[in-house]
Structures are given as C-alpha cells and as structure tokens.
Protein backbone atom coordinates (compact mmCIF):
# COMPACT_ATOMS: atom_id res chain seq x y z
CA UNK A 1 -27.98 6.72 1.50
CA UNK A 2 -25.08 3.60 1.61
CA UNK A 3 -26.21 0.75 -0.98
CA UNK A 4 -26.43 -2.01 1.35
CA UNK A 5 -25.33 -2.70 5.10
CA UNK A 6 -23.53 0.86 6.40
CA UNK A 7 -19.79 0.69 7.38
CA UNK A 8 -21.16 0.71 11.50
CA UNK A 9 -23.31 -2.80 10.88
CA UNK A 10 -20.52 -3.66 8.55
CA UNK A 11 -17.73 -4.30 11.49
CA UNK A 12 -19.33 -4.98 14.23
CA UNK A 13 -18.03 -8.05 15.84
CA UNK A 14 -17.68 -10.28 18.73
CA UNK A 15 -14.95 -7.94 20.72
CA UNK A 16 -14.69 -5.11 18.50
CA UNK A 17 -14.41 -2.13 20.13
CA UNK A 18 -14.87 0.73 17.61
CA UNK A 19 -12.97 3.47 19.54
CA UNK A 20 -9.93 1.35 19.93
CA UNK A 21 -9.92 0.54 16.00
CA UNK A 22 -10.49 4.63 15.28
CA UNK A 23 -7.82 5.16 17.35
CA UNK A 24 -5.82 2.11 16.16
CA UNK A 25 -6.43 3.88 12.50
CA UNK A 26 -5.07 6.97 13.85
CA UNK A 27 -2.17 6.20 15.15
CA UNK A 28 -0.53 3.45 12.21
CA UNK A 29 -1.72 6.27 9.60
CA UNK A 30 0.68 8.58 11.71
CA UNK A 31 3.52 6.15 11.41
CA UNK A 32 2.84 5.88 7.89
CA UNK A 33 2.39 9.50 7.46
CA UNK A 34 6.08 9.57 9.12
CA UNK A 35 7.05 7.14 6.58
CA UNK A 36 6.73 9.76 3.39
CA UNK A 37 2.61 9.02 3.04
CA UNK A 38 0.50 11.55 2.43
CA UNK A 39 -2.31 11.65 5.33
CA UNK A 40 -5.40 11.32 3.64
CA UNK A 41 -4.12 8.01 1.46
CA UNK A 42 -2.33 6.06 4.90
CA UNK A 43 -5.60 7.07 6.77
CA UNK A 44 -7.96 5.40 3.76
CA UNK A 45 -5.57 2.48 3.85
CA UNK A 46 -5.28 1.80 7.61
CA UNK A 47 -9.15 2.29 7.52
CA UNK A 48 -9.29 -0.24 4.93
CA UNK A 49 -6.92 -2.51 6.70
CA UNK A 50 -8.75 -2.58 9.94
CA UNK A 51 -12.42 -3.17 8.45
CA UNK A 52 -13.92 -6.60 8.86
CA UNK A 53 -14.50 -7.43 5.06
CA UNK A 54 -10.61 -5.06 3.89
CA UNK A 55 -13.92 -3.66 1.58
CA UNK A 56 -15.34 -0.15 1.45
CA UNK A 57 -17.08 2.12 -0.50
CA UNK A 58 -15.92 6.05 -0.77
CA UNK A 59 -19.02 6.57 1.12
CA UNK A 60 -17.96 4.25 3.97
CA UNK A 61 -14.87 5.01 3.94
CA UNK A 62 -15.60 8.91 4.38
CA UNK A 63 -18.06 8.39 7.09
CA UNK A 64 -15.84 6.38 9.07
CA UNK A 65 -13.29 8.86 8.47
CA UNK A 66 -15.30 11.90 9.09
CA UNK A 67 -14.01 13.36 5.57
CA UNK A 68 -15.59 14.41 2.45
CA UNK A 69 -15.90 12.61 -0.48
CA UNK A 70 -13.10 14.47 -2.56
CA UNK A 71 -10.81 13.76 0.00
CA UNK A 72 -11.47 10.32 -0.35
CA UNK A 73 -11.41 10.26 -4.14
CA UNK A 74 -7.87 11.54 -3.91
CA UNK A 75 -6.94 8.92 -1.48
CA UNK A 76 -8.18 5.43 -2.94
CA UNK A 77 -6.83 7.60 -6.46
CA UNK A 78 -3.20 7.48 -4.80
CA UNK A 79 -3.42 3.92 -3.20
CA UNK A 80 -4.32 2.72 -6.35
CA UNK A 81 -1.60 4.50 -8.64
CA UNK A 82 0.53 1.82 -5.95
CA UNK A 83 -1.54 -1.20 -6.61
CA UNK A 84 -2.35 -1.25 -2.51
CA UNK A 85 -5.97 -1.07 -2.96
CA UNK A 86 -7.93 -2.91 -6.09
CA UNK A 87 -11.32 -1.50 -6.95
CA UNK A 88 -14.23 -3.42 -7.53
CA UNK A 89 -18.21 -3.55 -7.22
CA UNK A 90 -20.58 -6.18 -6.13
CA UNK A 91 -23.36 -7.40 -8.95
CA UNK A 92 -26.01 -4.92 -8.66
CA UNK A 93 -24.62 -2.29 -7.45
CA UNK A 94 -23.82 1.33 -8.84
CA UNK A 95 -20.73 2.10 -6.18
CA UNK A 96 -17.09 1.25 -6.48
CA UNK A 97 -15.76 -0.41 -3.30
CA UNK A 98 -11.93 -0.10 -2.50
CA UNK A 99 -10.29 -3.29 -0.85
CA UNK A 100 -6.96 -4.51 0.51
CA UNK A 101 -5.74 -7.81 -0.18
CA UNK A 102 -4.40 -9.93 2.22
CA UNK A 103 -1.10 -10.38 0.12
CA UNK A 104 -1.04 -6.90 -0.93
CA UNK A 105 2.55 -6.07 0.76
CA UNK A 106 3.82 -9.31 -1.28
CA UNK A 107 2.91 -8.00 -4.56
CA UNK A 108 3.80 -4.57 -3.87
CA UNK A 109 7.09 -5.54 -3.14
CA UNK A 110 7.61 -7.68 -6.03
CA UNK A 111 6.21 -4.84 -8.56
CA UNK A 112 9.10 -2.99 -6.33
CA UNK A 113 11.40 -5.74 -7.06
CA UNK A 114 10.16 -5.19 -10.88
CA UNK A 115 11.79 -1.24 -10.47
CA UNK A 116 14.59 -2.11 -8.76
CA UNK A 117 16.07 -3.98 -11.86
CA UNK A 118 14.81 -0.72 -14.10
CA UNK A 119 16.99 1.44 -11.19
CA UNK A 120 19.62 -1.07 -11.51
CA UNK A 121 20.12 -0.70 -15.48
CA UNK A 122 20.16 2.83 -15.34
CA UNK A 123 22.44 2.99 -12.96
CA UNK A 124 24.74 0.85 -14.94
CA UNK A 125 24.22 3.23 -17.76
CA UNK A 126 25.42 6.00 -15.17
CA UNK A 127 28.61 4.13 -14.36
CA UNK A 128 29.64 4.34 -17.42
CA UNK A 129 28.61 7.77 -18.10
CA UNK A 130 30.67 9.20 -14.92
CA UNK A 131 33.74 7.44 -15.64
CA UNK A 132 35.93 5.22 -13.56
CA UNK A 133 37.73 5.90 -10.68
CA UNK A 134 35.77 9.32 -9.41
CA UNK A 135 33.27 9.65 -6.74
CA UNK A 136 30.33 9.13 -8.21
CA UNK A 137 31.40 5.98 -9.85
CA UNK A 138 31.71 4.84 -6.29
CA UNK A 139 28.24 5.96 -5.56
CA UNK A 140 26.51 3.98 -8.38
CA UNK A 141 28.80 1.21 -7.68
CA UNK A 142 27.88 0.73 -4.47
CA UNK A 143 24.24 1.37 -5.40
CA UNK A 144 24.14 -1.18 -8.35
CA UNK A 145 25.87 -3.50 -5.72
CA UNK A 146 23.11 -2.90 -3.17
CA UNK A 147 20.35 -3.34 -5.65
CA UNK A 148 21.68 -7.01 -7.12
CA UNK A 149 21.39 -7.84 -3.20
CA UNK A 150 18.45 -6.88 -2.58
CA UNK A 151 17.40 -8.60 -6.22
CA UNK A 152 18.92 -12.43 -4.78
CA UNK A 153 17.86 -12.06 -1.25
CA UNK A 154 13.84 -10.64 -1.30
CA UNK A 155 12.98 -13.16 -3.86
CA UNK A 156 14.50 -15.30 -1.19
CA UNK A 157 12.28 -14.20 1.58
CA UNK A 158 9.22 -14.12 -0.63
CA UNK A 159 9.67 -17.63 -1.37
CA UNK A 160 10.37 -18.79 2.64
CA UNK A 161 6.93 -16.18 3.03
CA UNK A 162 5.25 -18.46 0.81
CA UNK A 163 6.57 -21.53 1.99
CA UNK A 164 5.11 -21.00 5.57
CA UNK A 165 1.66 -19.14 4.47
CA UNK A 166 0.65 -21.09 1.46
C-alpha cells in the first residue's frame, strides 16, 4: 500500500485528462530517448515532469508507469547521478519521493557550464601535446574556441533567464 494519497488522487485536476498526459509522457520520453536517454530514466523524468506536485515516490512512479520497482530504482538512480531529480521524504514517512525542480534545466546547465571549463583545460593541455600546425591542433583549436563561446554567451542567457523569471 502507497503512504498517503496514491499517484491517481494525486493529479487529478480541473481539466486533466489522464490519457492525454500518459500519452504526453510517452511521446517527450521518445524524443528524449532520441536524444541519447536511456528509456526507463526519460520516461521517470517526463512522468515526474507532468505530475501535479513534480513529486513521486518509486511506488507512484512505477504504477503510473506500469513498471517494476527495479526498473524504477535504476531510473531515479540515473536522473540523480545528473542532478535532474533531488530526493527527499516528507516528516513521517518511511519512502523516498523523487522530484523535479522547476529550475532544474538552469542548474543542470550551469553544473554543465562547470565541465565545460574542465573540457576546456584539457583540451588546452592537448594543444600542446599534438603540436602546432597539424590537424588535430586545428581540431582542439577550434574546440577550445567553441567552448570559451559557449563559456561568455550561456552565462549570458542565464542571466537575461533570470532577469525575466525572477
């Protein structure tokens, strides 16, 4: 038995229409699935995503996705490993429950931002290593150029995101 309200009572809402959001679930895990995600993780976090509270236990979240538990342990264990789910439990209670925050693409992209400078000093080290003037120095050039870009113009957008979201 679920501690507390069950993921149904959970969501249900003035114009929800369950079927739509299973199938709404379905089809953005897909796209994230064609992305590089592994199924079972982009179908927790669309799940997730498209719950009323962005809260769920493992329970909830394998009934709603017809799964079993394992294969929900190994999900919220891989959305976790990328900081896009936080765990945490309500006073009282004995069950984990996995949630997405609002912001969560902001600070996943500045941890990102975080490995891009990591990427950027090793590729500096690289440089060096290859030697002027062949191929690969081009490569990492171009790469190391790209990433000092990217460095100066997301912090950039973050900020303007910021700005107009508060």
């Amino acid at each position: 038995m679920i501690d507390g309200p069950t993921s149904d009572s959970v969501d249900q809402g003035p114009g929800r229409d369950e079927a739509a959001v299973s199938q709404f679930v379905e089809r953005f895990s897909s796209v994230l699935v064609e992305a590089g995600w592994p199924r079972m993780p982009a179908r927790a976090f669309v799940a997730l995503l498209a719950s009323e509270t962005s809260a769920l236990t493992a329970a909830e979240l394998a009934e709603r996705l017809r799964v079993s538990p394992a294969a929900i342990s190994g999900a919220v264990r891989f959305l976790l490993q990328l900081d896009l789910v936080s765990r945490d439990r309500e006073p009282g209670s004995r069950r984990d429950r996995f949630r997405v925050d609002d912001d969560v693409w902001y600070h996943v992209i500045n941890t990102r931002l975080n490995s891009m400078t990591k990427w950027g000093d090793q590729l500096n080290a690289g440089l060096a290593a290859v030697g002027a003037d062949t191929p690969a120095a081009g490569r990492l050039a171009e790469m190391i150029d790209f990433f000092e870009f990217i460095r100066i113009v997301i912090p950039e957008a973050m900020d303007r995101w910021r700005d107009k979201h508060g």
